[in-house]
Protein backbone atom coordinates (compact mmCIF):
# COMPACT_ATOMS: atom_id res chain seq x y z
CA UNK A 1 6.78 -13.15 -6.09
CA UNK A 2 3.43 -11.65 -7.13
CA UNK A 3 3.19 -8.82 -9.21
CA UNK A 4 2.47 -6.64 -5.73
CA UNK A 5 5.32 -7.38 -4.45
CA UNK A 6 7.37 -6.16 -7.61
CA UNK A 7 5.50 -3.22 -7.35
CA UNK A 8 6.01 -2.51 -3.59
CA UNK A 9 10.01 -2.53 -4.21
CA UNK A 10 9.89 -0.44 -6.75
CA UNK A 11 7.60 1.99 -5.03
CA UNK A 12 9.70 1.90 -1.68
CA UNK A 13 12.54 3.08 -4.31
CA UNK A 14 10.90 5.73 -5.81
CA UNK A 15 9.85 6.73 -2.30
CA UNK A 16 13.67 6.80 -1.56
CA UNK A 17 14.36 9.51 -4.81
CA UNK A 18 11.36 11.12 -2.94
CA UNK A 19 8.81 10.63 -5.83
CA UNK A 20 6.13 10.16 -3.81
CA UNK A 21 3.54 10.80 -6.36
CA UNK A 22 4.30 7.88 -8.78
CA UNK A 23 5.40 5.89 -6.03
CA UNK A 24 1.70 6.38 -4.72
CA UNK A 25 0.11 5.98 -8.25
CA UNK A 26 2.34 2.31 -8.53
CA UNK A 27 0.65 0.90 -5.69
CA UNK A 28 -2.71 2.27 -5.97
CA UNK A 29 -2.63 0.32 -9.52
CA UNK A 30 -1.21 -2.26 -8.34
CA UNK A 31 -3.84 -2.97 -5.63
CA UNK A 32 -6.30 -2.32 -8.34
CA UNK A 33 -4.87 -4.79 -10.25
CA UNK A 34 -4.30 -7.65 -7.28
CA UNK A 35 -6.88 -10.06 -6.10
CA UNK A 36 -8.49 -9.28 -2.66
CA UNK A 37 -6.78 -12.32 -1.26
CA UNK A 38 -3.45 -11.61 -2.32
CA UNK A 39 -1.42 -11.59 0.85
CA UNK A 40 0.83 -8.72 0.07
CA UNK A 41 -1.90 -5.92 -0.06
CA UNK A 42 -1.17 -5.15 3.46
CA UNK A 43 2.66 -4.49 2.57
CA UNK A 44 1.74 -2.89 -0.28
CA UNK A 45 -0.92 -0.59 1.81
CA UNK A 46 2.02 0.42 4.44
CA UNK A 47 4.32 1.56 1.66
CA UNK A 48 1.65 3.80 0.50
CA UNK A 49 0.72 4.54 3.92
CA UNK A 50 4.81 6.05 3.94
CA UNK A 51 4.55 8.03 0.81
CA UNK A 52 1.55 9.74 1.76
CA UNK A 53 2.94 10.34 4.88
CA UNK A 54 6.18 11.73 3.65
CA UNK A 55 4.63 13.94 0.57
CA UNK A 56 2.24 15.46 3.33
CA UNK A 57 -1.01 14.06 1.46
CA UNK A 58 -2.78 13.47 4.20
CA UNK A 59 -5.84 12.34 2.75
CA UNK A 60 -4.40 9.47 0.75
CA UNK A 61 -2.72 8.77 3.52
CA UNK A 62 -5.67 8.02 5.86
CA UNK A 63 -7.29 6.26 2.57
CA UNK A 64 -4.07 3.90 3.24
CA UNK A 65 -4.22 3.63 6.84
CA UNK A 66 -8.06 2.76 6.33
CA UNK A 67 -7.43 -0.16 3.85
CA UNK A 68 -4.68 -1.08 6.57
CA UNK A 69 -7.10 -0.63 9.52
CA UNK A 70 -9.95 -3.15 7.66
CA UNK A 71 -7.61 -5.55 6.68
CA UNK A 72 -6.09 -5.77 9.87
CA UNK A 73 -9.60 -6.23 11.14
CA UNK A 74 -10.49 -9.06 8.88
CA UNK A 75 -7.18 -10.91 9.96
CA UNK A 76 -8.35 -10.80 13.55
CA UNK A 77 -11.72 -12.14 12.87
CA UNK A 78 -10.30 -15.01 10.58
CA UNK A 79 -8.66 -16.51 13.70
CA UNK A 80 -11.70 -16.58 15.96
């Protein structure tokens, strides 16, 4: 399990105590931290994607759904 994925469950816990803020501070260092191929930055991206969503930070939030949008996008284009 990469280091992502550590840090994914443990932000989808905080998330549960509703502590959105160092949930979202987890994985923004954690993709930091991750190589751009590491497959678990889109997981990582949705779980952000929730916090934000839930804290009502709307603005990380769409920084989230934008890293989930482009990677998404890149994914499409590898299979053509």
């Amino acid at each position: 399990m990469s280091s992502l994925q550590d840090a994914t469950k443990v932000a989808a816990a905080l998330r549960g105590q509703k502590k959105y803020r160092e949930a979202i501070d987890l994985i923004e260092k954690a993709l930091a931290a991750a190589p751009s191929e590491d497959f678990a930055r889109l997981d990582a991206n949705r779980e952000g994607l929730r916090a934000a969503e839930e804290a009502g930070l709307h603005d990380v939030a769409r920084r989230f759904a934008d890293a989930i949008s482009l990677r998404q996008t890149e994914d499409d284009s590898d299979e053509d």
